[in-house]
C-alpha atoms as a PDB file:
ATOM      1  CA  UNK A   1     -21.888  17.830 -73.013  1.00  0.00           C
ATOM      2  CA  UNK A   2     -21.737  21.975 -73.211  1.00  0.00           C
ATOM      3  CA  UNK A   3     -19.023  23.606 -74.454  1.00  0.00           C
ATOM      4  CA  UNK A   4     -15.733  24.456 -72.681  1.00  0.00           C
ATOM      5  CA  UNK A   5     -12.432  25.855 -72.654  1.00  0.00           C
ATOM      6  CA  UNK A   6      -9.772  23.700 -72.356  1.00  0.00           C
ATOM      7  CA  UNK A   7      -6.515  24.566 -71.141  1.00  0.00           C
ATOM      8  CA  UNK A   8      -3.480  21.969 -71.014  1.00  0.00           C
ATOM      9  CA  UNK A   9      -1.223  22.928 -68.031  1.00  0.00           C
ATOM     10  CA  UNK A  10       2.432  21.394 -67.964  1.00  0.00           C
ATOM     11  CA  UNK A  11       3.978  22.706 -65.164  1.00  0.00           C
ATOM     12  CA  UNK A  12       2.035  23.720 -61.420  1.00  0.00           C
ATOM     13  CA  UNK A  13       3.104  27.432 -62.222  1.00  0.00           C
ATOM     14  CA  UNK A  14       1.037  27.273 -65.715  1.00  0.00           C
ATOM     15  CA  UNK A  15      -1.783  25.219 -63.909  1.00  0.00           C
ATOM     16  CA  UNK A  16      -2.202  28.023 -60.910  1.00  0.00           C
ATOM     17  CA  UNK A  17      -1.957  30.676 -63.327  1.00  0.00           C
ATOM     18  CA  UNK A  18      -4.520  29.200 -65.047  1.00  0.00           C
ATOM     19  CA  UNK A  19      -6.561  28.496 -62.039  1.00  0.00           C
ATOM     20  CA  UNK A  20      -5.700  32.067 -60.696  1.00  0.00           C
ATOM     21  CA  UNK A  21      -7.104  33.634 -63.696  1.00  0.00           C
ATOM     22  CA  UNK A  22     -10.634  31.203 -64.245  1.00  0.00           C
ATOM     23  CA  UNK A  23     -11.272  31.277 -60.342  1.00  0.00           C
ATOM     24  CA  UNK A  24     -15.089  30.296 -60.045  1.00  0.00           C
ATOM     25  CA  UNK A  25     -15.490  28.682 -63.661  1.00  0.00           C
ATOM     26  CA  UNK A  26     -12.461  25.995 -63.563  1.00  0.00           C
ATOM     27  CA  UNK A  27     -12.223  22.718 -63.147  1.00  0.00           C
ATOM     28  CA  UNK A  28      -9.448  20.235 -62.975  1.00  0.00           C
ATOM     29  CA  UNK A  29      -8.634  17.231 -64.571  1.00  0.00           C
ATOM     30  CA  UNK A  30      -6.183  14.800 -63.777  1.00  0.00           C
ATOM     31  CA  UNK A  31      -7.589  11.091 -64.318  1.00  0.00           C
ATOM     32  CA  UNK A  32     -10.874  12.350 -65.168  1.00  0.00           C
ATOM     33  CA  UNK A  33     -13.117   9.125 -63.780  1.00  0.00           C
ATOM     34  CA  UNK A  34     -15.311  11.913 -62.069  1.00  0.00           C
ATOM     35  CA  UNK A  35     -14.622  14.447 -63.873  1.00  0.00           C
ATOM     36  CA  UNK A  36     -15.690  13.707 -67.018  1.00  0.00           C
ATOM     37  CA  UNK A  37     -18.968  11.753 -66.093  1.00  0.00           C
ATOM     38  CA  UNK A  38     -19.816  14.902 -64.367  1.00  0.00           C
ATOM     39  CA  UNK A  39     -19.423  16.608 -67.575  1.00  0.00           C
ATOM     40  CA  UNK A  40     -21.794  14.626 -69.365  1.00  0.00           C
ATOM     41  CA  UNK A  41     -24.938  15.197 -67.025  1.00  0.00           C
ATOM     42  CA  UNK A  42     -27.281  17.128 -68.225  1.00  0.00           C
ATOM     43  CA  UNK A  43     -28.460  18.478 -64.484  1.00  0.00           C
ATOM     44  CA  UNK A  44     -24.745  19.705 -63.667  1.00  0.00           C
ATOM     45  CA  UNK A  45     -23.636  23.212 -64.090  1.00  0.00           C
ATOM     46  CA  UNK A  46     -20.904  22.704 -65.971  1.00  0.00           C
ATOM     47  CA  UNK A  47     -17.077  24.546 -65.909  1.00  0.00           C
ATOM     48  CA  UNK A  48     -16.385  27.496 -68.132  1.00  0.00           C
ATOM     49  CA  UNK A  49     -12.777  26.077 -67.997  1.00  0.00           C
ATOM     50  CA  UNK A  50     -11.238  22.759 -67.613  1.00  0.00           C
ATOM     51  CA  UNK A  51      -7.272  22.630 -67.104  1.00  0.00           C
ATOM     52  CA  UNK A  52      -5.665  19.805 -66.950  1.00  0.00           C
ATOM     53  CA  UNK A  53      -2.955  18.880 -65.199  1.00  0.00           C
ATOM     54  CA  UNK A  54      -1.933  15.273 -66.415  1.00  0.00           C
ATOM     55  CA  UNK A  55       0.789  16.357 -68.036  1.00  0.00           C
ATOM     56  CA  UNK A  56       2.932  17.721 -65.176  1.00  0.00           C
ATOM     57  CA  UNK A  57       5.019  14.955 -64.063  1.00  0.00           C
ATOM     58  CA  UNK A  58       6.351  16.869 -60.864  1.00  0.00           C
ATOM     59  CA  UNK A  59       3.007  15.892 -60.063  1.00  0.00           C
ATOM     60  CA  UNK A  60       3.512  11.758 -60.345  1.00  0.00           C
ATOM     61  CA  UNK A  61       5.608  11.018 -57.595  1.00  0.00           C
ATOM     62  CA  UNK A  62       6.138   8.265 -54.760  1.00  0.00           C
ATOM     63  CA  UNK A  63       9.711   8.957 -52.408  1.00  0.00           C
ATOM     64  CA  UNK A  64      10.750   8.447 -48.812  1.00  0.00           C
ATOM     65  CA  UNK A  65      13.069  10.567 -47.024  1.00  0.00           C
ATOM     66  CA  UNK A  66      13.653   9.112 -43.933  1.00  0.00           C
ATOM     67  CA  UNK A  67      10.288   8.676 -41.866  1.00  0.00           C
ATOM     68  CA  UNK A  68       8.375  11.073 -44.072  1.00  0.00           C
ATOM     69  CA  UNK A  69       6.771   9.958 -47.689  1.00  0.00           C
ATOM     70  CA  UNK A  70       5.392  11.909 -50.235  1.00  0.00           C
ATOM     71  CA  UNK A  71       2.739  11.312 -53.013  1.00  0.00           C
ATOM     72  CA  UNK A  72       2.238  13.231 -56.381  1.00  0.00           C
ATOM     73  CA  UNK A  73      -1.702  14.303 -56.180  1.00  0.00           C
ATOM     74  CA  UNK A  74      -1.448  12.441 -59.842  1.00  0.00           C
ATOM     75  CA  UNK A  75      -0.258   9.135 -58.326  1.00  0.00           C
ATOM     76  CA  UNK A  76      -2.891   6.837 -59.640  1.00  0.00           C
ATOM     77  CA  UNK A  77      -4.910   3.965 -57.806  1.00  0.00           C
ATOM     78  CA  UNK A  78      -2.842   1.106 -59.280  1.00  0.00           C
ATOM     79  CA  UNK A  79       0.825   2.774 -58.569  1.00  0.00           C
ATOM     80  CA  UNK A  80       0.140   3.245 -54.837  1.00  0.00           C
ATOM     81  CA  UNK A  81      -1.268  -0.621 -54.599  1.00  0.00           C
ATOM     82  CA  UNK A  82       2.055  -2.166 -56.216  1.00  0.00           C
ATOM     83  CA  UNK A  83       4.171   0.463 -54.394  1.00  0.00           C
ATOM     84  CA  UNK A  84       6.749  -0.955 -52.871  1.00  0.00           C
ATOM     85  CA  UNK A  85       7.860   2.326 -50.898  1.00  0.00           C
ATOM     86  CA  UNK A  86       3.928   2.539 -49.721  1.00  0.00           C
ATOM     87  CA  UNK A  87       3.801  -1.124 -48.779  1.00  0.00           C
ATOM     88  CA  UNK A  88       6.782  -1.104 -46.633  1.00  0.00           C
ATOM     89  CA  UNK A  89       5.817   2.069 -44.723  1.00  0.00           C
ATOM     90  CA  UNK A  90       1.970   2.151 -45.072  1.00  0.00           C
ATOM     91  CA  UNK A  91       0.514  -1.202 -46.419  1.00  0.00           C
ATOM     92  CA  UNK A  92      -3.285  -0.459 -45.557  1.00  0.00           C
ATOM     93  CA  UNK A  93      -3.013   2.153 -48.346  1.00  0.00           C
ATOM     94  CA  UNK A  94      -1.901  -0.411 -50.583  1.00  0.00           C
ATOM     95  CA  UNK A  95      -5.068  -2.473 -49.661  1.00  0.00           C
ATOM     96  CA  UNK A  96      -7.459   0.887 -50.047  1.00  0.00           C
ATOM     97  CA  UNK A  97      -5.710   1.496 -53.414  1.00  0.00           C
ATOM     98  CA  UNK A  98      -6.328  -1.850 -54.450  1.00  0.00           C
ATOM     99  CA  UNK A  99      -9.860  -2.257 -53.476  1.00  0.00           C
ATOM    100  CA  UNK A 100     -10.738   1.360 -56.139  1.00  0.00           C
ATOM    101  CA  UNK A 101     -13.095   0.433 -58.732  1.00  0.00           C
ATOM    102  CA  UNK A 102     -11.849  -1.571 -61.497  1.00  0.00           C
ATOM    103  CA  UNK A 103      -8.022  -2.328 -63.288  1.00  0.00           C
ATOM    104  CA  UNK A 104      -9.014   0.448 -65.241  1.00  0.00           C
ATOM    105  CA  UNK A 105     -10.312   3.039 -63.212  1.00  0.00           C
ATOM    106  CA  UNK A 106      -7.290   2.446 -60.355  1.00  0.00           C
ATOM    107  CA  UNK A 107      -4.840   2.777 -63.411  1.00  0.00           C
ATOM    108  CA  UNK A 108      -6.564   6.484 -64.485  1.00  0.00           C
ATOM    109  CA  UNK A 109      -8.436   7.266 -61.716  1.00  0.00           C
ATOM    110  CA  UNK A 110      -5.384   9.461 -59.148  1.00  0.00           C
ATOM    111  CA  UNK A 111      -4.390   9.767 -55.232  1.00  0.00           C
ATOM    112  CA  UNK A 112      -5.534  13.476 -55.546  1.00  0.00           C
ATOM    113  CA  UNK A 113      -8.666  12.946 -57.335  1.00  0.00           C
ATOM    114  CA  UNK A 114      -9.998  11.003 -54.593  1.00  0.00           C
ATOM    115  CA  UNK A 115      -9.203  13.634 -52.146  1.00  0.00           C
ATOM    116  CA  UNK A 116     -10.329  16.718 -53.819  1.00  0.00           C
ATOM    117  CA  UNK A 117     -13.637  14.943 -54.742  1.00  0.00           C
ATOM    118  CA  UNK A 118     -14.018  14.314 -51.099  1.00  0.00           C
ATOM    119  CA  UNK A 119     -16.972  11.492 -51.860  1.00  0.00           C
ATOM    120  CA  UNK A 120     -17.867  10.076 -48.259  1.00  0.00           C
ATOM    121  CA  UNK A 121     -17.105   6.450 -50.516  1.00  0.00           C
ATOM    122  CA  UNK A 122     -13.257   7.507 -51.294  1.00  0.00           C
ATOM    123  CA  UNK A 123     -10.775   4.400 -50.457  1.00  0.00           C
ATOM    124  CA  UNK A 124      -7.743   5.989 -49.605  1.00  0.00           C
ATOM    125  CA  UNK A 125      -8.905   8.701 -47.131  1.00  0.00           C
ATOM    126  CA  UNK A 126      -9.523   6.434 -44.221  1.00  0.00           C
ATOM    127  CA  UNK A 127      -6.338   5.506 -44.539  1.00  0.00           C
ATOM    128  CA  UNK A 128      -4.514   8.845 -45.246  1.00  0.00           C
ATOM    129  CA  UNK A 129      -6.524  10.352 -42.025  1.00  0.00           C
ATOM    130  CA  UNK A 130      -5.070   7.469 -39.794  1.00  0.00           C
ATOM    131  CA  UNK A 131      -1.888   8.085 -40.975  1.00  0.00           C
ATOM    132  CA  UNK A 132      -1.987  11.600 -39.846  1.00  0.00           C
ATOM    133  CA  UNK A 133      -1.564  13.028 -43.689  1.00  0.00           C
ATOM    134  CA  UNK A 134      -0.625  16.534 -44.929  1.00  0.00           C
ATOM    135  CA  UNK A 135      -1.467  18.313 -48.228  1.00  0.00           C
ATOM    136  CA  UNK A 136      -0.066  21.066 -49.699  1.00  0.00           C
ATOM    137  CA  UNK A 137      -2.243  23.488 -51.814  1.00  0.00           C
ATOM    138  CA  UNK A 138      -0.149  26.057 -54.057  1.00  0.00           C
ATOM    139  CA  UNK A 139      -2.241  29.228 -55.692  1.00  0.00           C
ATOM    140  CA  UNK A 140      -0.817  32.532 -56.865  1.00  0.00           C
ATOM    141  CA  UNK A 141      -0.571  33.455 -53.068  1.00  0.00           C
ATOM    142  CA  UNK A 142       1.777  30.735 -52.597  1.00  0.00           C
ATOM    143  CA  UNK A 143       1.571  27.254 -50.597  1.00  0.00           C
ATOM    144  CA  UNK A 144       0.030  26.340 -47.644  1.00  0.00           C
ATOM    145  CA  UNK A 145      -0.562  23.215 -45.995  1.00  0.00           C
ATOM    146  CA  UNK A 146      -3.504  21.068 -44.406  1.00  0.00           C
ATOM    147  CA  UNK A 147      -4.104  18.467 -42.073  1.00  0.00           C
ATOM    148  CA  UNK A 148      -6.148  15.900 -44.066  1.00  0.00           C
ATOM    149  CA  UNK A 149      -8.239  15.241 -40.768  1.00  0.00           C
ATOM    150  CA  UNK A 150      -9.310  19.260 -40.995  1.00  0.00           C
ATOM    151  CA  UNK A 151      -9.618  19.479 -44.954  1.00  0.00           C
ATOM    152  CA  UNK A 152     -13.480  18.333 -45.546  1.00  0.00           C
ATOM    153  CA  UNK A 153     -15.731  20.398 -44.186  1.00  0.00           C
ATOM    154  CA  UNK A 154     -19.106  18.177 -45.472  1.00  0.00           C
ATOM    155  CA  UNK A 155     -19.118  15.307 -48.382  1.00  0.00           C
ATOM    156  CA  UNK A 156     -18.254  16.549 -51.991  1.00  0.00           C
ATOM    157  CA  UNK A 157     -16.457  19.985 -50.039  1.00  0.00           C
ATOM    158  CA  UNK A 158     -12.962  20.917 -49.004  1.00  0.00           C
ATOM    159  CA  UNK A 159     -11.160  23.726 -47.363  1.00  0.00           C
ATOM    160  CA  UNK A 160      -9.635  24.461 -50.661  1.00  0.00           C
ATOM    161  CA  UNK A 161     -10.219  27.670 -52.724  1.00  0.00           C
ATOM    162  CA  UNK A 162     -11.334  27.519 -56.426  1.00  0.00           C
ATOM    163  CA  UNK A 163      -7.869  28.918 -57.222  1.00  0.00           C
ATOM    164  CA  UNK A 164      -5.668  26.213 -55.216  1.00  0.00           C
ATOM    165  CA  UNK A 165      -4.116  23.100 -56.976  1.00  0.00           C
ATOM    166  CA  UNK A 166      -3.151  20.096 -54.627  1.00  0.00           C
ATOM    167  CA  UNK A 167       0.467  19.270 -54.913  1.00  0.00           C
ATOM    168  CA  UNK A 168       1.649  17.278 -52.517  1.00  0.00           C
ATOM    169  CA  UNK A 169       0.059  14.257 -49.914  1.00  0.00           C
ATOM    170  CA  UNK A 170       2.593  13.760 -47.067  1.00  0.00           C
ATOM    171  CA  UNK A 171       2.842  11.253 -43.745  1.00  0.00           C
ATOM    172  CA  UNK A 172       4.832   9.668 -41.387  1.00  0.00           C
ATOM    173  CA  UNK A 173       5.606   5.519 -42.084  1.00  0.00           C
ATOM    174  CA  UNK A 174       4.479   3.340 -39.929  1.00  0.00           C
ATOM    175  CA  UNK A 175       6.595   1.830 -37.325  1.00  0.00           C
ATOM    176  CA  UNK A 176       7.966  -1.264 -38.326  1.00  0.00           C
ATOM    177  CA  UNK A 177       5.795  -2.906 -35.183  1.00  0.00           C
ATOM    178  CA  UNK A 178       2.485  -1.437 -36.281  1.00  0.00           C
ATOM    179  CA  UNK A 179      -0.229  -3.052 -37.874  1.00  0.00           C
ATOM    180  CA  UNK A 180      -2.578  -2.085 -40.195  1.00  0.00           C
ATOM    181  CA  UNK A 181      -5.889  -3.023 -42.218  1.00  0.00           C
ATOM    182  CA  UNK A 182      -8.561  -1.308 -44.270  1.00  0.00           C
ATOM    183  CA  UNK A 183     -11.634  -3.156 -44.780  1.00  0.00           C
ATOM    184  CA  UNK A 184     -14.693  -2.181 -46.470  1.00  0.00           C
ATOM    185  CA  UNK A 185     -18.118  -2.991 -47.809  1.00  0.00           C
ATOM    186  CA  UNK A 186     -20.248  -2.618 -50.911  1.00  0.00           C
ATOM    187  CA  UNK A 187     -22.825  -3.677 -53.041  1.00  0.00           C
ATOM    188  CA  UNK A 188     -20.768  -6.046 -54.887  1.00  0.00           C
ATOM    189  CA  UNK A 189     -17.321  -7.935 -54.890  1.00  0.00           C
ATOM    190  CA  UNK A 190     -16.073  -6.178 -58.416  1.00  0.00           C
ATOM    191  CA  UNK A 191     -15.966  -2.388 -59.159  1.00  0.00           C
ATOM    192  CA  UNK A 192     -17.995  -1.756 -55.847  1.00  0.00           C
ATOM    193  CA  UNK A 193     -18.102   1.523 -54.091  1.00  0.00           C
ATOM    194  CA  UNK A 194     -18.141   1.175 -50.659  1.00  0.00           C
ATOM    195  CA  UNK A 195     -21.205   1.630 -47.956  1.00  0.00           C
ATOM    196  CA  UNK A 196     -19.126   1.312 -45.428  1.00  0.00           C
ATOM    197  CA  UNK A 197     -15.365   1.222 -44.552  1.00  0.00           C
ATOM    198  CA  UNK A 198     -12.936   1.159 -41.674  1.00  0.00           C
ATOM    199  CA  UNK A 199      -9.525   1.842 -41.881  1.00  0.00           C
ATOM    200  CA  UNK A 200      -7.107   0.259 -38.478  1.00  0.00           C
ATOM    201  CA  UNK A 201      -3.475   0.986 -37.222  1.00  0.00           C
ATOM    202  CA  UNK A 202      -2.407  -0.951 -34.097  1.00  0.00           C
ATOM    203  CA  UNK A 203       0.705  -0.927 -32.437  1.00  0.00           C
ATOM    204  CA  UNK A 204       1.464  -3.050 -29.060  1.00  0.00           C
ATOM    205  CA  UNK A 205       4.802  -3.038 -26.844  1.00  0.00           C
ATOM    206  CA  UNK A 206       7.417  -5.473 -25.854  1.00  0.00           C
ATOM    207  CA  UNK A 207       4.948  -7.050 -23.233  1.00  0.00           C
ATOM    208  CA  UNK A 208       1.973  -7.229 -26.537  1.00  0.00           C
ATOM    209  CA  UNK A 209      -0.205  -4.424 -24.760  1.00  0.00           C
ATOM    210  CA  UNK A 210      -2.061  -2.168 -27.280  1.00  0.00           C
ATOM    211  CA  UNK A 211       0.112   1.211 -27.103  1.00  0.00           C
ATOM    212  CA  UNK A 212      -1.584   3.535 -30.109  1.00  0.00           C
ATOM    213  CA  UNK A 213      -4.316   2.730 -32.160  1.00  0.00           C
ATOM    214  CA  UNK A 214      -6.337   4.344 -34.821  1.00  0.00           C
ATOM    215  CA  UNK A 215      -9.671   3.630 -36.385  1.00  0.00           C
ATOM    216  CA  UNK A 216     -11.360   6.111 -39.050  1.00  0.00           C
ATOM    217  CA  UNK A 217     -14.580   4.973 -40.900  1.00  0.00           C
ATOM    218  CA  UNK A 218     -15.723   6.012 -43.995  1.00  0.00           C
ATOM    219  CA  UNK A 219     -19.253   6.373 -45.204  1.00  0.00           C
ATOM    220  CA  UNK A 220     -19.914   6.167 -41.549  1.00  0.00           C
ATOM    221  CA  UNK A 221     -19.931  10.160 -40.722  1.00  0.00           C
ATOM    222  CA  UNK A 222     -20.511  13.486 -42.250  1.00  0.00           C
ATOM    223  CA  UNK A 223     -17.139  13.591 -42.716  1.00  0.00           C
ATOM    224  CA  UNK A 224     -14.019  11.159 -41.843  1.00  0.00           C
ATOM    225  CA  UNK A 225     -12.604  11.551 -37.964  1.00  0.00           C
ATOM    226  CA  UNK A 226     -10.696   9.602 -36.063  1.00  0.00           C
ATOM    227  CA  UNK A 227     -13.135   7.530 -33.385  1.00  0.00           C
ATOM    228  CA  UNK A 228     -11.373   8.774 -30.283  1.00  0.00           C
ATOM    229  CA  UNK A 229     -13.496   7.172 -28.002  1.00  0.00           C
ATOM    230  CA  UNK A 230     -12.787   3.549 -29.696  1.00  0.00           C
ATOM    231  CA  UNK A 231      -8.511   4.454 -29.474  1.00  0.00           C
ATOM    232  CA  UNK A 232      -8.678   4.620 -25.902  1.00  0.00           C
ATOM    233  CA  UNK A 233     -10.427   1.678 -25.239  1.00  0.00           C
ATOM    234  CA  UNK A 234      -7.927  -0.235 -26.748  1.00  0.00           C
ATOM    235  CA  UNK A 235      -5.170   1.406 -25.291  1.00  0.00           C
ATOM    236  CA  UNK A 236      -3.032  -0.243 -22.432  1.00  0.00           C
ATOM    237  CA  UNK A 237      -5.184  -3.700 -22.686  1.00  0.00           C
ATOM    238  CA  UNK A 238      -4.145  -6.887 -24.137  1.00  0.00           C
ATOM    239  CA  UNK A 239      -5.428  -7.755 -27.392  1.00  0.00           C
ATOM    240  CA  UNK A 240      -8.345  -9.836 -28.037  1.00  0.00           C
ATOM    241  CA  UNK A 241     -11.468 -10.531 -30.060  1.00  0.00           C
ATOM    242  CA  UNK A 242     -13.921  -9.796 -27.435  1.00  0.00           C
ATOM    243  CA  UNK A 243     -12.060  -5.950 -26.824  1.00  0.00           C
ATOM    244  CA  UNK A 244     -12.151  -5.669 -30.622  1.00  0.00           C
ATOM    245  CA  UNK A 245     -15.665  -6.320 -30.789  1.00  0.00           C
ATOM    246  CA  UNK A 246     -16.237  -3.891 -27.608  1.00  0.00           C
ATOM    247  CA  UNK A 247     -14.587  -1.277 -29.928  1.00  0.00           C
ATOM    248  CA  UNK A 248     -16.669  -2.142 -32.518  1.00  0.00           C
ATOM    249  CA  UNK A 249     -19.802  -1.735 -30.466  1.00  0.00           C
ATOM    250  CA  UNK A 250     -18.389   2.333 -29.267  1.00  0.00           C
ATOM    251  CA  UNK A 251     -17.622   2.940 -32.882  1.00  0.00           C
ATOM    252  CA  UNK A 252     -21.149   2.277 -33.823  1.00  0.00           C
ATOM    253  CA  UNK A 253     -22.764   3.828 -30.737  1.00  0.00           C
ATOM    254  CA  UNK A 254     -20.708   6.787 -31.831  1.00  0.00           C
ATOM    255  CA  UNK A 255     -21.919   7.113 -35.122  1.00  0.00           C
ATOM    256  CA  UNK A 256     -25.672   7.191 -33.842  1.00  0.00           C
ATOM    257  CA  UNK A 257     -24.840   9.495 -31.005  1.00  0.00           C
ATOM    258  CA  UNK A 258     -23.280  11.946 -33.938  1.00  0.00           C
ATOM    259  CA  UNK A 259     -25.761  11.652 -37.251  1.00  0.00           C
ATOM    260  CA  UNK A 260     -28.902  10.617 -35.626  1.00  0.00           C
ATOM    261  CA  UNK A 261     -31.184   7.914 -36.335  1.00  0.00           C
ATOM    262  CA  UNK A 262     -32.445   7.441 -39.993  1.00  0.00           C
ATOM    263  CA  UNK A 263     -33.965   5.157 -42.914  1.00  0.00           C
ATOM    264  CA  UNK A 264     -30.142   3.365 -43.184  1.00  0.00           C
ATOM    265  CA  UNK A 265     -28.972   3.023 -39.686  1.00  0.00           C
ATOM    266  CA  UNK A 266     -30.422  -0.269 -38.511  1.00  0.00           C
ATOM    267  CA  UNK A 267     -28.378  -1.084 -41.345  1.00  0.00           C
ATOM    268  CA  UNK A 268     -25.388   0.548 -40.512  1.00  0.00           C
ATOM    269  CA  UNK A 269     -25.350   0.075 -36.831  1.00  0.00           C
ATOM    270  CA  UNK A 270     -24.640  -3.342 -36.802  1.00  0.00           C
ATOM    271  CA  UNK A 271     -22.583  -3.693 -40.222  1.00  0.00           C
ATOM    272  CA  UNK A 272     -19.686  -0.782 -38.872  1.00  0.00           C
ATOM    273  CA  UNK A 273     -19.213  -2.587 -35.618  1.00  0.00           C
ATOM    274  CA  UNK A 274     -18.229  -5.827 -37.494  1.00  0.00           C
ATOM    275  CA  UNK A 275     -16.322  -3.997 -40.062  1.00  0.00           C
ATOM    276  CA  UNK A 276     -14.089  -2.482 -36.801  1.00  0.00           C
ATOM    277  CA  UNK A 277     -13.916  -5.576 -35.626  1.00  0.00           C
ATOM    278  CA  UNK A 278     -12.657  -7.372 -38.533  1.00  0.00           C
ATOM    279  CA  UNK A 279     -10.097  -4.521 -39.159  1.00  0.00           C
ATOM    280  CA  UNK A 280      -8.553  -4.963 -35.860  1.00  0.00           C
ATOM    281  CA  UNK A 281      -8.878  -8.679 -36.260  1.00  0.00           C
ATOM    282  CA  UNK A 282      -6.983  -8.472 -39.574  1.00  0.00           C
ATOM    283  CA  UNK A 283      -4.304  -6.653 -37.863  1.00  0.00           C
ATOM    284  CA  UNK A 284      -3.125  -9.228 -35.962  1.00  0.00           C
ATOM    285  CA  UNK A 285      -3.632 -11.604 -38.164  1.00  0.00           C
ATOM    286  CA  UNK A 286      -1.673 -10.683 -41.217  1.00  0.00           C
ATOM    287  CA  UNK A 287       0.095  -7.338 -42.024  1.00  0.00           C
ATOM    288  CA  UNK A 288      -1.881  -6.081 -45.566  1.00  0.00           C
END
């Protein structure tokens, strides 16, 4: 590991003026699962600075006002999955929160690591996309805020500047009629990282016909996105295995329409089009 600065922020003033003044050579660190593994290979170019922000508990944060929740960036893996304010009003988080790594990386590794790292594997983004999520980004300039479905311009890149600190991850609950699910698929049953996951919100009326719906994969394209095409097939139709599995099919279609054809995707193809399927099946089969 080369040497570094280190600078221990406590408040998001001291961290941004920190950040402000070591644009271009700082880095970070909250829970450090990424970071610090990144420090320790020799092929990275590693930070002039690192400033951590652990230690600012306006940070650390799960509340509801109404409709509206907010997340601390430093709201780790584990908090979010026993949440009972993110269960009630977003329980497919809970599942994506839950399905992170190991009992030890979900109780270090944070909500606004995942994000910022923007790996195309992250758990919670899926969800945070479907749930129409917000960040807020302060600097020396002042804040500004993001739609999470705009923020990642290509995997391991955001719209963020160098000098910008994430403090804040906002969304609208669920209604209390909508279901949702987050499935995904890796290597291995324990500390896997997924290949492939699918993240579902379904909401019918009073007569059971599908009225919204959202499906976002991860893994599945350069970046996460909403599968528009997949939404409106489900809207206005009753539910039912054989439309899930139709949705599945678009989703995948999709996928090879956008990235092409390559070594993984005879893989892929068929593997996304169950995971869809199984989301949406999940959905009406138990609440996560």
């Amino acid at each position: 590991m080369k040497p570094f600065d280190y600078i221990v922020a406590r408040t998001v003033p001291e961290a941004v003026a920190a950040l402000s003044e070591h644009a271009g050579s700082a880095r970070i660190l909250a829970g450090g699962t990424d970071l610090l593994i990144e420090l320790r290979r020799h092929s990275s170019r590693p930070p002039g600075v690192v400033v951590d922000v652990s230690r600012i508990e306006a940070l650390r944060d799960i509340s509801r006002d109404g409709d509206e929740i907010f997340l601390g960036p430093l709201t780790t893996h584990a908090e979010l999955a026993r949440s009972d304010i993110i269960r009630a009003g977003a329980p497919f988080l809970c599942s994506a929160a839950g399905a992170v790594g190991s009992p030890q990386i979900r109780n270090r590794g944070t909500l606004g690591g995942n994000i910022m790292n923007a790996a195309a594997c992250a758990d919670t983004v899926p969800p945070l996309i479907a749930l129409g999520a917000v960040v807020t980004l302060a600097s020396a300039d002042g804040e500004r805020d993001c739609h999470l479905s705009g923020f990642f311009s290509r995997p391991y890149a955001t719209a963020a500047r160098r000098e910008e600190l994430l403090t804040q991850v906002r969304f609208t609950a669920l209604s209390p009629g909508a279901r949702s699910a987050f499935v995904k698929l890796g290597r291995r049953n324990a500390l896997s990282i997924s290949r492939l996951s699918v993240a579902a919100v379904v909401a019918t009326d009073a007569e059971g016909i599908v009225a919204d719906a959202r499906i976002v994969p991860g893994a599945a394209f350069g970046v996460w996105k909403r599968v528009m095409e997949a939404e409106h097939l489900l809207i206005g139709k009753l539910p039912s295995t054989a439309l899930f599995a139709d949705a599945g099919r678009l989703v995948a279609d999709t996928m090879v329409r956008e990235t092409g054809r390559r070594w993984s995707t005879d893989y892929k193809e068929p593997v996304i089009a169950a995971l869809v399927r199984r989301a949406l099946e999940r959905c009406f089969a138990v609440n996560d």
